[in-house]
C-alpha atoms as a PDB file:
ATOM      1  CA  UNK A   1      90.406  52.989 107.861  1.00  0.00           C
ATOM      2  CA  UNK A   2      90.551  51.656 111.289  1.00  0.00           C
ATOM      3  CA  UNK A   3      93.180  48.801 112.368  1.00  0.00           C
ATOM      4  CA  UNK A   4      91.404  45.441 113.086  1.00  0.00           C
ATOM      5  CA  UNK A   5      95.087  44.432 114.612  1.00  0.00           C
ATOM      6  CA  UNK A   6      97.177  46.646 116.527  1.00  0.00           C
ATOM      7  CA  UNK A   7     100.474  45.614 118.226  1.00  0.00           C
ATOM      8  CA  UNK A   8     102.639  48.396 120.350  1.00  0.00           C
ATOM      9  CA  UNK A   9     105.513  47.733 121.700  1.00  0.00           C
ATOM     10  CA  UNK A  10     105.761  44.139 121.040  1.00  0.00           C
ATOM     11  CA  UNK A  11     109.192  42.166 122.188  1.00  0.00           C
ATOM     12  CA  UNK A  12     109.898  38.391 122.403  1.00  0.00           C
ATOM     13  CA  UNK A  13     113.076  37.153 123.799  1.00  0.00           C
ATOM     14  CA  UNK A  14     114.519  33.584 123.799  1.00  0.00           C
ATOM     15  CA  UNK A  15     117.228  33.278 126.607  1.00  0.00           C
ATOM     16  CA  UNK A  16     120.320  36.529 126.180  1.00  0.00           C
ATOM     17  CA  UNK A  17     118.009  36.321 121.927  1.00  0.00           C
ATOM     18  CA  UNK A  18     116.044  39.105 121.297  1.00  0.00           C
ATOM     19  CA  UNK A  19     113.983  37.586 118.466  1.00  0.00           C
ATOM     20  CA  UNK A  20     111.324  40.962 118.404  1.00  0.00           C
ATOM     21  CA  UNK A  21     112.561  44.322 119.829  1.00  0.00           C
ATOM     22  CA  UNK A  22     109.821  46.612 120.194  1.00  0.00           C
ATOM     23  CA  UNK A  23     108.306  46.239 117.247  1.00  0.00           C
ATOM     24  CA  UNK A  24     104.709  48.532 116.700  1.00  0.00           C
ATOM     25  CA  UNK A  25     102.374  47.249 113.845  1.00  0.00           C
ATOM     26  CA  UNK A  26      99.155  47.893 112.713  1.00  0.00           C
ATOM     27  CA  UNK A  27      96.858  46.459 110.476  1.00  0.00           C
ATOM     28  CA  UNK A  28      93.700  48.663 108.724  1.00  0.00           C
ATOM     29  CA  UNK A  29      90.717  46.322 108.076  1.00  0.00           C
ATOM     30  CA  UNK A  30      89.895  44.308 104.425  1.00  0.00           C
ATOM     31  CA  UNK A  31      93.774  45.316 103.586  1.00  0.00           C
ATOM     32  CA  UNK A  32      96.731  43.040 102.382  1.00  0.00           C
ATOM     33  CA  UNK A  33      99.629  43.628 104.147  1.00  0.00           C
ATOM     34  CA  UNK A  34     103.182  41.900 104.055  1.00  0.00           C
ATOM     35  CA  UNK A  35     106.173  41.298 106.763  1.00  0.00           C
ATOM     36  CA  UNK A  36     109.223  40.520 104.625  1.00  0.00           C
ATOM     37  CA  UNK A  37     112.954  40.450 105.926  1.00  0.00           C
ATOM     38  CA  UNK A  38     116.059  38.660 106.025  1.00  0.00           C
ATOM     39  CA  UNK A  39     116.045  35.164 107.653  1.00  0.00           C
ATOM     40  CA  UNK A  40     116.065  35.347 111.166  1.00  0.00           C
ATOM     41  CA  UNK A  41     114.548  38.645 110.913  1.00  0.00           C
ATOM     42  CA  UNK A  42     111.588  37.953 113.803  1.00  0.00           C
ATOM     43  CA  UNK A  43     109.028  38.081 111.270  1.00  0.00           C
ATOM     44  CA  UNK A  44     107.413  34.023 112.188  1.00  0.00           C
ATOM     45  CA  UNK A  45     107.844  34.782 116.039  1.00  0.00           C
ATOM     46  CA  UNK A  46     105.580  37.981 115.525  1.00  0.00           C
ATOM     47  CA  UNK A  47     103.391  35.596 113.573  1.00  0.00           C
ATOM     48  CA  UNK A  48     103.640  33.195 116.937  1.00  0.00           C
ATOM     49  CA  UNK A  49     103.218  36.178 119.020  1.00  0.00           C
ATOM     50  CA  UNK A  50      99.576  37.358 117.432  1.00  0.00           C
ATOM     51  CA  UNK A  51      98.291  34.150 117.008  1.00  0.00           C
ATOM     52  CA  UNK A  52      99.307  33.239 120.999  1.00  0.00           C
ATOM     53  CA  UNK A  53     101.785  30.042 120.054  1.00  0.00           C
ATOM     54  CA  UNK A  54     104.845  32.464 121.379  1.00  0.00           C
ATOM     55  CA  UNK A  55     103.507  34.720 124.490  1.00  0.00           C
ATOM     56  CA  UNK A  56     105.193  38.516 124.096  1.00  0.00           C
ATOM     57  CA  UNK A  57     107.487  39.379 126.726  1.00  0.00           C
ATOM     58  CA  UNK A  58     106.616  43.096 126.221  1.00  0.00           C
ATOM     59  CA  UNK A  59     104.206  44.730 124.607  1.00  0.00           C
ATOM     60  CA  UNK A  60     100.359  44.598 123.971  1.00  0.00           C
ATOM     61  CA  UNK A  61      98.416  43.607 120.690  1.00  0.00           C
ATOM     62  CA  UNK A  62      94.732  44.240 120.256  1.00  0.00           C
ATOM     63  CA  UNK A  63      92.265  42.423 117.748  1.00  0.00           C
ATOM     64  CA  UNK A  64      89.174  44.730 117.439  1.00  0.00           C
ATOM     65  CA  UNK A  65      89.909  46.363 120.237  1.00  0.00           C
ATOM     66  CA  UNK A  66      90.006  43.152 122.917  1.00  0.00           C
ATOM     67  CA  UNK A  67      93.696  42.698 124.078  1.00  0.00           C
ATOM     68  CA  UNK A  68      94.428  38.900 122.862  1.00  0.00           C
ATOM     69  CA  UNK A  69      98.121  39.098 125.015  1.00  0.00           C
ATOM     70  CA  UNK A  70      97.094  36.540 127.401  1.00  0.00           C
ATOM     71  CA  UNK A  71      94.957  34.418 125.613  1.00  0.00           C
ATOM     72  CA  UNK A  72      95.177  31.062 124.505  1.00  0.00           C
ATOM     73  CA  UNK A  73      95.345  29.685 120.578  1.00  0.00           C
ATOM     74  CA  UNK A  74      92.050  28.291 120.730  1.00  0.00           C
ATOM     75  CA  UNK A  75      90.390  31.413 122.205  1.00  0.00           C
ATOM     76  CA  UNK A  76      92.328  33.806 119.578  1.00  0.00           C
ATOM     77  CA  UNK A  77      91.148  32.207 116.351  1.00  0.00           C
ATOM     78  CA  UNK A  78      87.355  31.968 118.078  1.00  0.00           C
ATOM     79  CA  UNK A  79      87.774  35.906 118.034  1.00  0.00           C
ATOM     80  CA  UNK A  80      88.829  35.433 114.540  1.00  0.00           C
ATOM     81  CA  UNK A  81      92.009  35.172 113.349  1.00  0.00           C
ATOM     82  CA  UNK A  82      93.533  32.308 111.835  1.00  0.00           C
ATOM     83  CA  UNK A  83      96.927  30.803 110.543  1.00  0.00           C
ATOM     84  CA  UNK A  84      98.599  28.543 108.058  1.00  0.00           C
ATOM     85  CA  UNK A  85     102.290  27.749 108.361  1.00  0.00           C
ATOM     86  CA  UNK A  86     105.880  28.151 106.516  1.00  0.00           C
ATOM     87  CA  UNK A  87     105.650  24.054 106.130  1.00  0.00           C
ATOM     88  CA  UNK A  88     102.379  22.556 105.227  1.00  0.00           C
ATOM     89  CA  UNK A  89     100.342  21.580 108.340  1.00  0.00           C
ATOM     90  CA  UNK A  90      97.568  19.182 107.190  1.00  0.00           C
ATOM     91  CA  UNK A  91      96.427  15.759 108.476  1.00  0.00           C
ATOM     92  CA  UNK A  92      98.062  13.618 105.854  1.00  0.00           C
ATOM     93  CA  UNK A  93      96.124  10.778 105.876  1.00  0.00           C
ATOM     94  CA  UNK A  94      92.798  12.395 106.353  1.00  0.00           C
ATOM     95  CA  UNK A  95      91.241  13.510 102.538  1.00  0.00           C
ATOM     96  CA  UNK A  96      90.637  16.410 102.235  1.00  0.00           C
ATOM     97  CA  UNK A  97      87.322  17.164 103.335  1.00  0.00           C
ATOM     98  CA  UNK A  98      88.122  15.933 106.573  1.00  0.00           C
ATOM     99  CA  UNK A  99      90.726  18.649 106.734  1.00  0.00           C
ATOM    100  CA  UNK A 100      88.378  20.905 106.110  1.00  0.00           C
ATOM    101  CA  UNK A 101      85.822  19.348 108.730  1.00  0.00           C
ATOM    102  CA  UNK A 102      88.662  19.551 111.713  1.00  0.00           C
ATOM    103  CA  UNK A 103      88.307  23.367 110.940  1.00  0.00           C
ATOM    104  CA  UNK A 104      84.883  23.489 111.442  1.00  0.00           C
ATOM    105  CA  UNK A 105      85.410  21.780 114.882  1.00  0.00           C
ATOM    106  CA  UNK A 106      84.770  25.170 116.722  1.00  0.00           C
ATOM    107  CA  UNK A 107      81.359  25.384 115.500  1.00  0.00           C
ATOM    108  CA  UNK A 108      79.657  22.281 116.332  1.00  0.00           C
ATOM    109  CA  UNK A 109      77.835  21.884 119.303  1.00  0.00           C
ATOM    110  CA  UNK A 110      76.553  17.939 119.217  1.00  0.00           C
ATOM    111  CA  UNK A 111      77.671  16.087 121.842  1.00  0.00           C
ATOM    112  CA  UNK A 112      78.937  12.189 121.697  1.00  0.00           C
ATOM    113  CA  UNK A 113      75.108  11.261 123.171  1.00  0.00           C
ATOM    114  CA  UNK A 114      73.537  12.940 120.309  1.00  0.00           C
ATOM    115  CA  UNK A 115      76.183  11.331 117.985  1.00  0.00           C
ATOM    116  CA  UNK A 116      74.812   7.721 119.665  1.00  0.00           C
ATOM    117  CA  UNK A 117      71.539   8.554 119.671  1.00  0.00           C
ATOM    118  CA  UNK A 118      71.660  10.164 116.359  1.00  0.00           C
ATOM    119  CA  UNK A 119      69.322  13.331 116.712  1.00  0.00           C
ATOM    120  CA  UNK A 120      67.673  15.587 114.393  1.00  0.00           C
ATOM    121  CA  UNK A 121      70.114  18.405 115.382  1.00  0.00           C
ATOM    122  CA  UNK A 122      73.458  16.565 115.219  1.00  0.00           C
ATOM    123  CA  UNK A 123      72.554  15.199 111.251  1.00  0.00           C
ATOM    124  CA  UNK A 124      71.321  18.653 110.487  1.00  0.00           C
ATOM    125  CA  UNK A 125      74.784  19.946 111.794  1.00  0.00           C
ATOM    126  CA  UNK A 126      77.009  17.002 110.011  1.00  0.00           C
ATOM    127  CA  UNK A 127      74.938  17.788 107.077  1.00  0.00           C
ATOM    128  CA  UNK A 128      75.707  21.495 107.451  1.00  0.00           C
ATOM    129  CA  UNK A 129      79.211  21.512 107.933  1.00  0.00           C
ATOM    130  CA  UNK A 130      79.742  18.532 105.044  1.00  0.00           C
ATOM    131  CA  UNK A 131      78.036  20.942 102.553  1.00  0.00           C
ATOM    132  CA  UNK A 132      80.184  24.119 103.930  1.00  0.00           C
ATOM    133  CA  UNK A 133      83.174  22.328 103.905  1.00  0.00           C
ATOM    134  CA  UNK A 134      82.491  21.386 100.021  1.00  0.00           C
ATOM    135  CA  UNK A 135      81.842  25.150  99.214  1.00  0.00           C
ATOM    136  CA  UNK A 136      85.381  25.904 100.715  1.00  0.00           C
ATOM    137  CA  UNK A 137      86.861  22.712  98.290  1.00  0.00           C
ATOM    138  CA  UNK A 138      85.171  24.588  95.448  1.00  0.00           C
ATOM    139  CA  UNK A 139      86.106  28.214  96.354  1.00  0.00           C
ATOM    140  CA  UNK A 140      89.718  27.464  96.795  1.00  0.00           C
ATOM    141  CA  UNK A 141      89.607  25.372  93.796  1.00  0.00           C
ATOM    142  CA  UNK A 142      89.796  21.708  94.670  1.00  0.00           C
ATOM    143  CA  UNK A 143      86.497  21.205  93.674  1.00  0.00           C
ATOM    144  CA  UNK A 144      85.985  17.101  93.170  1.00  0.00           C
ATOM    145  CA  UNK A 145      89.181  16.728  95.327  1.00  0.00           C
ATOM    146  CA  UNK A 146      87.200  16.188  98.203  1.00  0.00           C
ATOM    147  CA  UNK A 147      87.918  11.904  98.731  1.00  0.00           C
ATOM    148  CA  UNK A 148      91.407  12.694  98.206  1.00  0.00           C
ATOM    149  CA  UNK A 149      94.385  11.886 100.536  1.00  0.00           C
ATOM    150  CA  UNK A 150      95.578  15.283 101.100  1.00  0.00           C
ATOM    151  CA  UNK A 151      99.136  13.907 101.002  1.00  0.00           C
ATOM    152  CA  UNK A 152      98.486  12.937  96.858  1.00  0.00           C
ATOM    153  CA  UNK A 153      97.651  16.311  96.289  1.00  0.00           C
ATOM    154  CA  UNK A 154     100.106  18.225  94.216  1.00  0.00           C
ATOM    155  CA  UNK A 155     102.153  20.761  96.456  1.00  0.00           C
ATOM    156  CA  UNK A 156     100.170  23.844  95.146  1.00  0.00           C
ATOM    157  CA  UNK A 157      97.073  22.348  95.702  1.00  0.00           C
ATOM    158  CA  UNK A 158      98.147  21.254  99.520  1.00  0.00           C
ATOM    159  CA  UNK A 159      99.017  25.351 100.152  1.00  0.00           C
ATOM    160  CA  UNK A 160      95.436  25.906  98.724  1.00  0.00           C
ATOM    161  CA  UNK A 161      93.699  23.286 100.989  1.00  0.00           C
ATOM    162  CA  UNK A 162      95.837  24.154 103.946  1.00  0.00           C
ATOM    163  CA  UNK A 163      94.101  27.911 103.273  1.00  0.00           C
ATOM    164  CA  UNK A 164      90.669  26.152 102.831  1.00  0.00           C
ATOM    165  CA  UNK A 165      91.165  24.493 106.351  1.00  0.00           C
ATOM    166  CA  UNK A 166      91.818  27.851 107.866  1.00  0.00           C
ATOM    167  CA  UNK A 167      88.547  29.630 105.940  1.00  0.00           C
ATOM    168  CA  UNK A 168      86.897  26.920 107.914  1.00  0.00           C
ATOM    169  CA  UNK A 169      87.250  28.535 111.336  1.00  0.00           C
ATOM    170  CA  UNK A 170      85.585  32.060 109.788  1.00  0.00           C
ATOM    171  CA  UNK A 171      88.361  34.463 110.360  1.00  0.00           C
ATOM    172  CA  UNK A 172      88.351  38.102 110.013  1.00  0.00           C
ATOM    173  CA  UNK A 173      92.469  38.236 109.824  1.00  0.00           C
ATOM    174  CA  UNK A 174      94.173  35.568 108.006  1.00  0.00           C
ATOM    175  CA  UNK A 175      97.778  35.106 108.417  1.00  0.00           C
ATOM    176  CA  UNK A 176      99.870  33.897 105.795  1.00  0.00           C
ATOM    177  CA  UNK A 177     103.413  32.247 106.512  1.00  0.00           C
ATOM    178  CA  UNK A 178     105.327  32.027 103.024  1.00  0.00           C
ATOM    179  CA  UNK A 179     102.221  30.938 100.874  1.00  0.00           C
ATOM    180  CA  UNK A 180     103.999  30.415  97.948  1.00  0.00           C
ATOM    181  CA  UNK A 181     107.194  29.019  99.151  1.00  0.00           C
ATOM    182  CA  UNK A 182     108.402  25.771  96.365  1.00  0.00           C
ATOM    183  CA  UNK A 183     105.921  27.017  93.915  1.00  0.00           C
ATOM    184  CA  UNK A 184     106.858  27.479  90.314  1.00  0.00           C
ATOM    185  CA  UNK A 185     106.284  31.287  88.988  1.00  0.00           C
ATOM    186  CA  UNK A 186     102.911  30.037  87.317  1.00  0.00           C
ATOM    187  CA  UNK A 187     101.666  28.974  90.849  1.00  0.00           C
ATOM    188  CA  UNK A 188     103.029  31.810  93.010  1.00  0.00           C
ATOM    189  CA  UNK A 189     100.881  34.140  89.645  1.00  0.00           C
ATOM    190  CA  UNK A 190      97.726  32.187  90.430  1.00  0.00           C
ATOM    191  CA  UNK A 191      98.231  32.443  94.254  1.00  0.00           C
ATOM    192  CA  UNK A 192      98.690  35.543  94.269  1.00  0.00           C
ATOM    193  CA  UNK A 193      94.864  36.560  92.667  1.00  0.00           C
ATOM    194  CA  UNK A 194      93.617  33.894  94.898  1.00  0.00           C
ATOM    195  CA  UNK A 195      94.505  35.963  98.361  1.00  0.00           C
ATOM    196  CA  UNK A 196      92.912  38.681  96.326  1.00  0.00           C
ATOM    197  CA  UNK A 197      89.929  36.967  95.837  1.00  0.00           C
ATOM    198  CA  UNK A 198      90.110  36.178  99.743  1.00  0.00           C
ATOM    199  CA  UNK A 199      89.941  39.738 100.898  1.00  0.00           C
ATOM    200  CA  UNK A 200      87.931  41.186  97.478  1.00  0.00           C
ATOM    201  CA  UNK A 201      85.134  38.540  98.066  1.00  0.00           C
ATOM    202  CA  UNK A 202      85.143  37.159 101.055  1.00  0.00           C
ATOM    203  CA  UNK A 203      86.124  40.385 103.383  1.00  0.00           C
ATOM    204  CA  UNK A 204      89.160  39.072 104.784  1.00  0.00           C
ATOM    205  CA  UNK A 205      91.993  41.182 106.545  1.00  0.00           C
ATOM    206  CA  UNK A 206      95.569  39.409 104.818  1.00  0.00           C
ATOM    207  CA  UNK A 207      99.078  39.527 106.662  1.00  0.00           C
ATOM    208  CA  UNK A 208     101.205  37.951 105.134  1.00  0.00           C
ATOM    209  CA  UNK A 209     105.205  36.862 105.359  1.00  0.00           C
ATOM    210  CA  UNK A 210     106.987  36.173 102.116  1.00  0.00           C
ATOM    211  CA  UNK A 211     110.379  35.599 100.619  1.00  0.00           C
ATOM    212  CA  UNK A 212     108.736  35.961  96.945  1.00  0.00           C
ATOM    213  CA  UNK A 213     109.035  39.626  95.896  1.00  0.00           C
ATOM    214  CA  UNK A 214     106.958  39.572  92.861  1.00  0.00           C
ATOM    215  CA  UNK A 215     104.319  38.270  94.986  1.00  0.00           C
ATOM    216  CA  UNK A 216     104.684  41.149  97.706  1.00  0.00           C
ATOM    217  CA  UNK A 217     104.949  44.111  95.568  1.00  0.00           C
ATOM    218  CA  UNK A 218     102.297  42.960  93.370  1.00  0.00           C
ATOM    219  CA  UNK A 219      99.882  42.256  96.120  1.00  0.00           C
ATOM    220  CA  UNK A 220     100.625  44.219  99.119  1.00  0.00           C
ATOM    221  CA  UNK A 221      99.039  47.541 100.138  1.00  0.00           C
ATOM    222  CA  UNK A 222     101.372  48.402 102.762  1.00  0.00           C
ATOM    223  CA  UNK A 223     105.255  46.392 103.813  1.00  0.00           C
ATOM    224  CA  UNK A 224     106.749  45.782 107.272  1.00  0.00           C
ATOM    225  CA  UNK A 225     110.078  45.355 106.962  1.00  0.00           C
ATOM    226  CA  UNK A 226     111.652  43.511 109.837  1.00  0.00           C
ATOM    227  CA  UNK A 227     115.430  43.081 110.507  1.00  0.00           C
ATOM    228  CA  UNK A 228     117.110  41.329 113.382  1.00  0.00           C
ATOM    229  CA  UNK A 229     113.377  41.756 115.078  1.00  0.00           C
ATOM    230  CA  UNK A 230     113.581  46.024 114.709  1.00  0.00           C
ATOM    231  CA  UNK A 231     111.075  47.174 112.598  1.00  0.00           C
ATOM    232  CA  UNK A 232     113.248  48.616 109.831  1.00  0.00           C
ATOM    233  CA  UNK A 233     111.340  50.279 107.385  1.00  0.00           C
ATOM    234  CA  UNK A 234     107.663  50.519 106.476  1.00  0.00           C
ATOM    235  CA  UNK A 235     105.470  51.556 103.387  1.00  0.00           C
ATOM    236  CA  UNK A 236     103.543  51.130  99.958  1.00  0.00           C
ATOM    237  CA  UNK A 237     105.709  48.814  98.106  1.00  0.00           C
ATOM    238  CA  UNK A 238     107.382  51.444  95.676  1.00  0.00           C
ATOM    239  CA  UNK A 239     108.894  53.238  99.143  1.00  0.00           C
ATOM    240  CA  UNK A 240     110.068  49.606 100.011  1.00  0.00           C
ATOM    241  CA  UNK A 241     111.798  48.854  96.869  1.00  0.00           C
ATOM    242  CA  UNK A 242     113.878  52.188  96.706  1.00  0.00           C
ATOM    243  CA  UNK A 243     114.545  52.012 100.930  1.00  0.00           C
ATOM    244  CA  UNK A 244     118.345  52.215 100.966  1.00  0.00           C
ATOM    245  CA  UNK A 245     117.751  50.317 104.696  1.00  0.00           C
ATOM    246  CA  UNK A 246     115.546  47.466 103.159  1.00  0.00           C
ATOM    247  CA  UNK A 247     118.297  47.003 100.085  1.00  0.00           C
ATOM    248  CA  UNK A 248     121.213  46.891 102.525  1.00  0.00           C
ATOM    249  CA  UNK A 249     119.208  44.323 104.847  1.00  0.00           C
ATOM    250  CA  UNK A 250     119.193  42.264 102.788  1.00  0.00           C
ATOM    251  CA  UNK A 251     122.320  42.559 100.483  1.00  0.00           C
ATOM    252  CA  UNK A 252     124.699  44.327 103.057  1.00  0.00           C
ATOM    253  CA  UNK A 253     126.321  47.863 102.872  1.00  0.00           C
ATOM    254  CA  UNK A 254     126.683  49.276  99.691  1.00  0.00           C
ATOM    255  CA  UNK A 255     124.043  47.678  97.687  1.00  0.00           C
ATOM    256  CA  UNK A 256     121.497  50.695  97.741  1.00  0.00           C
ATOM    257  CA  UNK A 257     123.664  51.908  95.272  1.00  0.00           C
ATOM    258  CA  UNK A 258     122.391  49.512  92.584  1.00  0.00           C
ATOM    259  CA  UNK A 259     119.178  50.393  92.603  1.00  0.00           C
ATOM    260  CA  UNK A 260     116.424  48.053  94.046  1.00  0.00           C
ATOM    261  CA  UNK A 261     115.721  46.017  90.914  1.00  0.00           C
ATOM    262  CA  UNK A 262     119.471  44.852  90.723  1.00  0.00           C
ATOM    263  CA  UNK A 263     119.229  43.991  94.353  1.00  0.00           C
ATOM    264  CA  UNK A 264     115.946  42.157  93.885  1.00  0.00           C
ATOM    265  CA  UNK A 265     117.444  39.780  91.294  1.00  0.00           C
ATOM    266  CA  UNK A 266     120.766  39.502  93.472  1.00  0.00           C
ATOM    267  CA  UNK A 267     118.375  38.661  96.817  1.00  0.00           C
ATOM    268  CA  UNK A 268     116.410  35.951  94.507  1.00  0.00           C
ATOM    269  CA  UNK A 269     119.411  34.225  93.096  1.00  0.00           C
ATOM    270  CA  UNK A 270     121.612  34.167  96.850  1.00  0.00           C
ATOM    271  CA  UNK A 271     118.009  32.465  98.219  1.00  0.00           C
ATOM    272  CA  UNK A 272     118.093  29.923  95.134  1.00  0.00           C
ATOM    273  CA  UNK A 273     121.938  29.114  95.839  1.00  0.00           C
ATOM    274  CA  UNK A 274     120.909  28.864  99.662  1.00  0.00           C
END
């Protein structure tokens, strides 16, 4: 299948830092892919660097075929690709269909005088984007959350509106920044058929970073492994867990040795003592 994402090359320094190093990446369309790596590995600056927040020094990355190296934020997710982030990013004291509304801000076309003068096409627009916006609330899950504060929402529900905000702006690539970091193993479970659902039903490239590694063997496709910004190691997630470079990446030299399942348990417990 053909990449919707491509990225060749790609290097993004900070000062005498070299936080990505060359780093070639490609993404086949309607897949579920994950970045993992130590922290500090490059893998949120690559994020930054797709999604135009952190401009590539070096390097080109296509979406569909249109190089996005130059362009801004804005004009990136109009292509189609949108974000959520390693901390939750929503307007706290907005409820949560207003969250969901900012996302749709793209899309609407009334202007302030039709807003005044309250035309037939600016209340057939409101009353569009209200009703999408509530089909979001009820795909994601939050269905009757709608009036709420998104700051009262329980943490797992937050990650799942903060997702619902981002289906808002119609993207063909959605990328994923730690998804189920502080959830409890029941949460991270039901997250992880939810991004399923996303790409199953709705269509939707995933790339995803994660610490969790029950989440990204038992959802990815393919895994980037990224190390001090080299691209280490790549492949289905059974090559990943028996990589003797991945294993030592993480747990330093020598730890191949125990086999990938010891190391996974080590790696979990050393980022729970963290």
């Amino acid at each position: 299948m053909a990449p919707i994402l491509s990225a060749s090359k790609v290097t993004k320094r900070f000062g005498g830092l070299t936080a990505v190093s060359a780093v070639d990446f490609e993404i086949p369309e309607k897949s579920i892919v994950s970045i993992i790596g130590p922290n500090g590995a490059g893998k949120t600056t690559f994020f930054n660097c797709i999604t135009g927040f952190g401009k590539a020094d070096e390097g080109t990355i296509t979406f569909e075929g249109t190089n996005i190296q130059k362009l801004r934020p804005d004009q990136i997710a109009r292509l189609g690709i949108s974000r959520t982030y390693q901390n939750i990013r929503l307007f706290s004291a907005m409820t949560a269909l207003e969250n969901i509304l900012v996302g749709q801000h793209e899309f609407l076309t009334s202007t302030w005088i039709s807003a005044i003068l309250g035309t037939k096409h600016m209340i057939n627009e409101e009353k569009n984007a209200l009703a999408e916006a509530q089909r979001l609330l009820n795909f994601v899950g939050l269905k009757g959350k709608g009036d709420m504060v998104a700051r009262n929402l329980p943490y797992g529900q937050q990650r799942r509106l903060e997702i619902a905000r981002a289906l808002a702006t119609k993207p063909k690539l959605l990328l994923l920044d730690e998804p189920s970091a502080g959830m409890n193993p029941r949460e991270s479970e039901d997250l992880t058929a939810f991004i399923r659902r996303l790409r199953d039903e709705l269509g939707i490239t995933i790339l995803l970073i994660e610490h969790h590694m029950r989440v990204v063997m038992g959802i990815s496709e393919t895994v980037t492994v990224l190390d001090y910004g080299e691209k280490i190691a790549e492949g289905t997630p059974a090559e990943i867990q028996s990589n003797p470079n991945v294993i030592e990446a993480y747990l330093g030299r020598g730890a191949a040795t125990e086999g990938m399942s010891t190391a996974h348990e080590r790696f979990q417990n050393k980022k729970k003592s963290d």
